[in-house]
C-alpha atoms as a PDB file:
ATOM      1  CA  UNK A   1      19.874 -27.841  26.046  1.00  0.00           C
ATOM      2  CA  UNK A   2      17.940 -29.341  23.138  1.00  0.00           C
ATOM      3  CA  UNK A   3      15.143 -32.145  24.077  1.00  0.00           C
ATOM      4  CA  UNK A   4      13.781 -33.615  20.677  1.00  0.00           C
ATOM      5  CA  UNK A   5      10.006 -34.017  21.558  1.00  0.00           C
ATOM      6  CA  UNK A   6       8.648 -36.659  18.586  1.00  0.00           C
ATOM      7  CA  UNK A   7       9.331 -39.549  20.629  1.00  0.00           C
ATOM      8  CA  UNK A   8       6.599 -38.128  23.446  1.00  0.00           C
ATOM      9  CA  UNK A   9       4.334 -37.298  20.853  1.00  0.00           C
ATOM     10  CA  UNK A  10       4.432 -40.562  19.277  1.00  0.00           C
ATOM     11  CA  UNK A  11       2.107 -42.267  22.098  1.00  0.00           C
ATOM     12  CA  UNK A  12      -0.953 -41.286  23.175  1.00  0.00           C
ATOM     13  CA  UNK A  13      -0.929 -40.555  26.992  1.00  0.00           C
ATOM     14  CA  UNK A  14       2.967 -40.951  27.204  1.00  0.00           C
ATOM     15  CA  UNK A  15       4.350 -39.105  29.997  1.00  0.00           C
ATOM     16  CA  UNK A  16       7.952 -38.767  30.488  1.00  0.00           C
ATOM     17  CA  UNK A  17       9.831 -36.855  33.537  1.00  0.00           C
ATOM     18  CA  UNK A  18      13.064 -35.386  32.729  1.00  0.00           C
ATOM     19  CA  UNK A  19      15.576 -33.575  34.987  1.00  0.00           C
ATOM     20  CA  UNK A  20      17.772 -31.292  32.449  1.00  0.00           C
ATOM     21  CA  UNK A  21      20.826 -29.403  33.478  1.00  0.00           C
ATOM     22  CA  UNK A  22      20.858 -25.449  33.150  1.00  0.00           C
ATOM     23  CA  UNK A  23      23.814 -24.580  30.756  1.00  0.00           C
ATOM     24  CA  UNK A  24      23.228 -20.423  30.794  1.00  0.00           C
ATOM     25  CA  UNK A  25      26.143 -19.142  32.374  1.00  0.00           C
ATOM     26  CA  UNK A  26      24.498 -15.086  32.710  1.00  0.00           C
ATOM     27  CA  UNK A  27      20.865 -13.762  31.717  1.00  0.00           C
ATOM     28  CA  UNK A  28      21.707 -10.524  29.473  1.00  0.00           C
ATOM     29  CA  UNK A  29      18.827  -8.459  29.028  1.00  0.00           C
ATOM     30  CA  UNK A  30      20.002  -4.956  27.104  1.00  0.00           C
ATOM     31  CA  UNK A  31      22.624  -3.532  28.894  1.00  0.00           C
ATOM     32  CA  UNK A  32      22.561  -5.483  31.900  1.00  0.00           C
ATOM     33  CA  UNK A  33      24.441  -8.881  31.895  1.00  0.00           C
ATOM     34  CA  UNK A  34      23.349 -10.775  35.314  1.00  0.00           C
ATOM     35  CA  UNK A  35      25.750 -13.726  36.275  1.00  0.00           C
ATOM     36  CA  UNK A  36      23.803 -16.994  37.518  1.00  0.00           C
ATOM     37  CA  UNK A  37      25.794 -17.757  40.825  1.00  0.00           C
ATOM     38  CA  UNK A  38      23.490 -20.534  41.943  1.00  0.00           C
ATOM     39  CA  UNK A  39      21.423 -23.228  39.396  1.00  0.00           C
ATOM     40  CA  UNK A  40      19.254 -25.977  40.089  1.00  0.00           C
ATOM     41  CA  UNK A  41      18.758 -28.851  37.274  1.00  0.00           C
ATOM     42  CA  UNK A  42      15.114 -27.839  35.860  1.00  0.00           C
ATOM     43  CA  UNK A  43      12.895 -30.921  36.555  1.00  0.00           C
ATOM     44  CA  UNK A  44      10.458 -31.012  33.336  1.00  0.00           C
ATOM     45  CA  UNK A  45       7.369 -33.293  33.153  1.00  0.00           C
ATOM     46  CA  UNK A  46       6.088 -33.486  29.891  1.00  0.00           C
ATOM     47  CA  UNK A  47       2.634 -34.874  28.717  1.00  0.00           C
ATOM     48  CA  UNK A  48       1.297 -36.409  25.497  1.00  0.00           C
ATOM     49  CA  UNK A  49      -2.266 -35.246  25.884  1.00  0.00           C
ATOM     50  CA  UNK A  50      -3.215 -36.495  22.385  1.00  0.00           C
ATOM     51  CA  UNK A  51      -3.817 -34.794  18.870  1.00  0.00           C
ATOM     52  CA  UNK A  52      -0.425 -33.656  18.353  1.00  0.00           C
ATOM     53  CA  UNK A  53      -0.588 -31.583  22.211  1.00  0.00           C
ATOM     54  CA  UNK A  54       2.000 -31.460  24.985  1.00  0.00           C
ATOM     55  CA  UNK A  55       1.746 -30.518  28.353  1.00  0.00           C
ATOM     56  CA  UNK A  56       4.852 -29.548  30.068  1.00  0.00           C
ATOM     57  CA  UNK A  57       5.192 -28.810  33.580  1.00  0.00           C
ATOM     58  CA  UNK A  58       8.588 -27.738  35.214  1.00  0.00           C
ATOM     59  CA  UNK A  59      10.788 -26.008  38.477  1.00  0.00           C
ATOM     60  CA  UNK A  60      13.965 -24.706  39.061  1.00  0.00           C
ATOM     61  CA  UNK A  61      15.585 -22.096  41.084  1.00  0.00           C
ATOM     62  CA  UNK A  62      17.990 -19.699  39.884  1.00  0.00           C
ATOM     63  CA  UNK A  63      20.004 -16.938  41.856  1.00  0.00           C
ATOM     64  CA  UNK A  64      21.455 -14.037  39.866  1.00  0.00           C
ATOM     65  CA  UNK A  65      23.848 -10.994  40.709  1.00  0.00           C
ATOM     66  CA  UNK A  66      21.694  -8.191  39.992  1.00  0.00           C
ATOM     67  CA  UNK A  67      23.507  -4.626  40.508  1.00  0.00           C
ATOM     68  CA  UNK A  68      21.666  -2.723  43.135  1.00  0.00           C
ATOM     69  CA  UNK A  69      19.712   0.341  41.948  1.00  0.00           C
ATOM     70  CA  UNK A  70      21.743   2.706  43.912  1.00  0.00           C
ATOM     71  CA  UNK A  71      25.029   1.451  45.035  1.00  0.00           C
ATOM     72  CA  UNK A  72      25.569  -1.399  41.787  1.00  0.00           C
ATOM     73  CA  UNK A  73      26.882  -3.370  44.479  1.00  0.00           C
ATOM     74  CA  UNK A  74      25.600  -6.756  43.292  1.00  0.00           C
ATOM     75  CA  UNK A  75      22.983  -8.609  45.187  1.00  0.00           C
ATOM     76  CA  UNK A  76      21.748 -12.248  45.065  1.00  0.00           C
ATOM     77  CA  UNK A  77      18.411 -12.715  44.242  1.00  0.00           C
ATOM     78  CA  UNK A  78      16.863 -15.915  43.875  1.00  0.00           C
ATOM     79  CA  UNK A  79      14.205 -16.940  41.234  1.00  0.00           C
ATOM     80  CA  UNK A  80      11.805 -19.769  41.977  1.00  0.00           C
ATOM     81  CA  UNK A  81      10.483 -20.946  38.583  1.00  0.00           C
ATOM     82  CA  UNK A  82       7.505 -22.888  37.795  1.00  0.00           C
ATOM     83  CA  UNK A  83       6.437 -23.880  34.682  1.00  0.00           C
ATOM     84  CA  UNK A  84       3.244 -24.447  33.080  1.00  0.00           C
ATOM     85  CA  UNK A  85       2.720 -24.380  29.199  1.00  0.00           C
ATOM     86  CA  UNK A  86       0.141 -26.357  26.593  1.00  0.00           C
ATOM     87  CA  UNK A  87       2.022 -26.782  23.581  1.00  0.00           C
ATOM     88  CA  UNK A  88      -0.204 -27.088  20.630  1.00  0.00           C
ATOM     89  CA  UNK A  89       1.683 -28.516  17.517  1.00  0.00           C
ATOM     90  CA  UNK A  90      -1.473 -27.983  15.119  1.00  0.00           C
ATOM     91  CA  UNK A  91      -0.231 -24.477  14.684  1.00  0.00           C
ATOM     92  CA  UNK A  92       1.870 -23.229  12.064  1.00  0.00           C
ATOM     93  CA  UNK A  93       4.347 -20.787  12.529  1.00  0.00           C
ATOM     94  CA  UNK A  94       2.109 -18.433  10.812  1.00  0.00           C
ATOM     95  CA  UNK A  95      -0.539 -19.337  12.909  1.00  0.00           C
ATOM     96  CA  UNK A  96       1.676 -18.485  15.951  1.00  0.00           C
ATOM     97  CA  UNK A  97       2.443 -15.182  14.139  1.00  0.00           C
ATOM     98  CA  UNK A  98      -0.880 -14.547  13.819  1.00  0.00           C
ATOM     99  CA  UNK A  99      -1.747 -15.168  17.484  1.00  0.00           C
ATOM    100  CA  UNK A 100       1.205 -13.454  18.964  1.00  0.00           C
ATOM    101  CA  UNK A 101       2.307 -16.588  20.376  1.00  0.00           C
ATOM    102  CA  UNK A 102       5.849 -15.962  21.961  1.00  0.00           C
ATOM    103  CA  UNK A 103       6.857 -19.880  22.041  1.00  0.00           C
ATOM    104  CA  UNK A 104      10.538 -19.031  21.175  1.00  0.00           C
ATOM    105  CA  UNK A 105      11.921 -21.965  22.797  1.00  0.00           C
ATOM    106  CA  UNK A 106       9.942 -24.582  20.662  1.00  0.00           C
ATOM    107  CA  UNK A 107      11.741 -25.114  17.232  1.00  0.00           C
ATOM    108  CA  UNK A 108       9.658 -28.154  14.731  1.00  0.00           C
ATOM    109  CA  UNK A 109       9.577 -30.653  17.666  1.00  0.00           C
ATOM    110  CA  UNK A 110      12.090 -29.188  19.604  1.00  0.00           C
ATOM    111  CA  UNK A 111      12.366 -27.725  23.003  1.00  0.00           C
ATOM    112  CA  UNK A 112      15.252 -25.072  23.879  1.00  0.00           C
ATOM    113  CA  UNK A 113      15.520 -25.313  28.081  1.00  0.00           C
ATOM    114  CA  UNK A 114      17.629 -22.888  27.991  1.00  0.00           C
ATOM    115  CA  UNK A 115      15.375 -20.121  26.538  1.00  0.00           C
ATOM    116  CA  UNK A 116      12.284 -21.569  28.352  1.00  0.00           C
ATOM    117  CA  UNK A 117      14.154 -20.677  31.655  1.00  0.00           C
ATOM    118  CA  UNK A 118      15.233 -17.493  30.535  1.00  0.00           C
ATOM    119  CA  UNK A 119      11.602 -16.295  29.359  1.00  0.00           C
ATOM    120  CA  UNK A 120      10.734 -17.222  32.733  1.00  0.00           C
ATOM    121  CA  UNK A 121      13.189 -15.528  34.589  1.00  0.00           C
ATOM    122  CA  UNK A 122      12.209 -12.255  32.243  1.00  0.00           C
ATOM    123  CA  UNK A 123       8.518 -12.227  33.214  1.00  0.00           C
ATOM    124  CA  UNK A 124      10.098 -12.565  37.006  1.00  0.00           C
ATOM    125  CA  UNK A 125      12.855 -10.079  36.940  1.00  0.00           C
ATOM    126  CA  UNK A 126      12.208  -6.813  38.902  1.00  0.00           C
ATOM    127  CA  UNK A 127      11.574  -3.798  38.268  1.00  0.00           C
ATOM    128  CA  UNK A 128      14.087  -2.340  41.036  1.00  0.00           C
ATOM    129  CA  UNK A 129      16.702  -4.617  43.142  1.00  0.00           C
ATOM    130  CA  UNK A 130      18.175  -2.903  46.556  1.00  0.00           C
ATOM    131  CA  UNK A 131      20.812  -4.241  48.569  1.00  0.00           C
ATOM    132  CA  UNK A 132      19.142  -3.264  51.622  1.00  0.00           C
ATOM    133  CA  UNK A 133      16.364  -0.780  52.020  1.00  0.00           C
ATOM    134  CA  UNK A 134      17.950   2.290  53.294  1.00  0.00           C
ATOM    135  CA  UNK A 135      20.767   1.763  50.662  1.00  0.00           C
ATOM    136  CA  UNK A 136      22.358   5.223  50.847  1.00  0.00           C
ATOM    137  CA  UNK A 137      23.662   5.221  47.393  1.00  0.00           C
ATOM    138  CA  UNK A 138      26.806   6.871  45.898  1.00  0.00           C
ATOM    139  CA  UNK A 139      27.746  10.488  46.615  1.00  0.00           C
ATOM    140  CA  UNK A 140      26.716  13.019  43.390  1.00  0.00           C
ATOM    141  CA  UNK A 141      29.725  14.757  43.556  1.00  0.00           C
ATOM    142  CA  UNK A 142      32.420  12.607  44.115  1.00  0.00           C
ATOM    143  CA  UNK A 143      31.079   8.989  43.606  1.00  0.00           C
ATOM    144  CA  UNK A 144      32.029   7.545  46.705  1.00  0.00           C
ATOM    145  CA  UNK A 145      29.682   4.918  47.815  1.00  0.00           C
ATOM    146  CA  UNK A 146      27.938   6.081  50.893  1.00  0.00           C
ATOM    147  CA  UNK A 147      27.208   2.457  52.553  1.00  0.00           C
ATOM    148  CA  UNK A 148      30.672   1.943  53.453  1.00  0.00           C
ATOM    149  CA  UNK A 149      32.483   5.546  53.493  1.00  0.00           C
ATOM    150  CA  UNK A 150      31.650   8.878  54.318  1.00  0.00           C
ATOM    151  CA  UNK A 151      32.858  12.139  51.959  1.00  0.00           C
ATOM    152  CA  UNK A 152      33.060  15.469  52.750  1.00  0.00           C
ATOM    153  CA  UNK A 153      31.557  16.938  49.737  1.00  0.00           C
ATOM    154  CA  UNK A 154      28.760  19.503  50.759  1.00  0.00           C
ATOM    155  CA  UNK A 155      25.691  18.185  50.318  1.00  0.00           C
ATOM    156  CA  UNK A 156      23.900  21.469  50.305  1.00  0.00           C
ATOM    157  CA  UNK A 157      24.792  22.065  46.786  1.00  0.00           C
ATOM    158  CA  UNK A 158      22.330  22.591  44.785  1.00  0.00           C
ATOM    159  CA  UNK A 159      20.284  20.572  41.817  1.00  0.00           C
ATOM    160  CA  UNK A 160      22.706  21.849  38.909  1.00  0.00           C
ATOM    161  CA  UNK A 161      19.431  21.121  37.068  1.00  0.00           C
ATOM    162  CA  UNK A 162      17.983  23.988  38.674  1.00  0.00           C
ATOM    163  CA  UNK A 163      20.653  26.542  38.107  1.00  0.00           C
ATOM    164  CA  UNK A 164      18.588  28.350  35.840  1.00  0.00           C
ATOM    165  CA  UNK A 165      15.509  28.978  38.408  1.00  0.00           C
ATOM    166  CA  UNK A 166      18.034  30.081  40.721  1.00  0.00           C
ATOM    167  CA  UNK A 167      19.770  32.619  38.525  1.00  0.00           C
ATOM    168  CA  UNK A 168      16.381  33.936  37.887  1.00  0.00           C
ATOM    169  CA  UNK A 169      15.223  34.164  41.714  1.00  0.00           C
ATOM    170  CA  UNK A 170      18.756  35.789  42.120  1.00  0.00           C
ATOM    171  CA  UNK A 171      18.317  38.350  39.872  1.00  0.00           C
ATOM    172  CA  UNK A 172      14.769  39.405  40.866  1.00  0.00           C
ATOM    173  CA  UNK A 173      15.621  39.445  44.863  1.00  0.00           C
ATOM    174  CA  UNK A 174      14.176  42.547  46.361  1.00  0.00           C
ATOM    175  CA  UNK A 175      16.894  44.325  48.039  1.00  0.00           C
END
């Protein structure tokens, strides 16, 4: 959702509270494509601090369906968001080139919620998500997940990785 700051900037001092609904349905980042299941409205206070600055403070919470690391069994995991930014509108856009500014979600005097929230929920997003902590995973053979079956592959076989090093210790065994 689009929120056309000019009207803010126009008074010195002005500070408006805003509560904006969050319209992403999934946060996509390469190949993995998160559903939201759970959104709060993101509750935005924004700040004319004078000479063409904004101040824009904000929370939300978020749960999305991240696949599990080992299983891909999906698990809810809930992102607590607050915002802080200063918004300087003195800067160009080559300016903010310049600077490596990463405002993507600020567009002339508009401000993209939607890509606010998801920047935030990128800087949050972890590195690995389990489903429990001795998540057993699935079977290398023949895929079945261990958590809720057992298989009776053998699970002495070997790293077929290491097939090489083995054909060499083979062939050099002392009889």
């Amino acid at each position: 959702m689009l929120i056309n700051l000019s009207e803010i900037m126009s008074v010195k001092g002005k500070v408006e509270q805003i509560q904006v609904p969050i319209e992403l349905e999934y946060f996509q980042m390469e190949e993995i494509k998160c559903p939201i299941s759970k959104k709060s409205d993101v509750n935005l206070t924004i700040t004319n601090m004078g000479e063409r600055q904004v101040g824009l403070e904000g929370n939300a919470k978020v749960s999305l369906l991240i696949p599990c690391n080992r299983c891909l069994e999906d698990v809810e995991t809930l992102f607590e968001l607050n915002i802080t930014k200063d918004l300087d509108f003195n800067h160009t856009e080559d300016d903010r080139i310049e600077e490596l500014d990463e405002t993507n979600y600020i567009s002339g005097y508009n401000l993209d919620v939607d890509l606010l929230v998801y920047d935030e929920i990128l800087l949050d997003f972890p590195m690995k998500v389990l489903c429990d902590e001795d998540c057993k995973g699935f079977c290398r053979v023949c895929g079945t997940n261990l958590n809720k079956d057992t298989c009776s592959c053998n699970e002495a076989d070997p790293d077929p990785r290491m097939s090489v090093i083995r054909d060499i210790f083979n062939n050099f065994k002392e009889v």
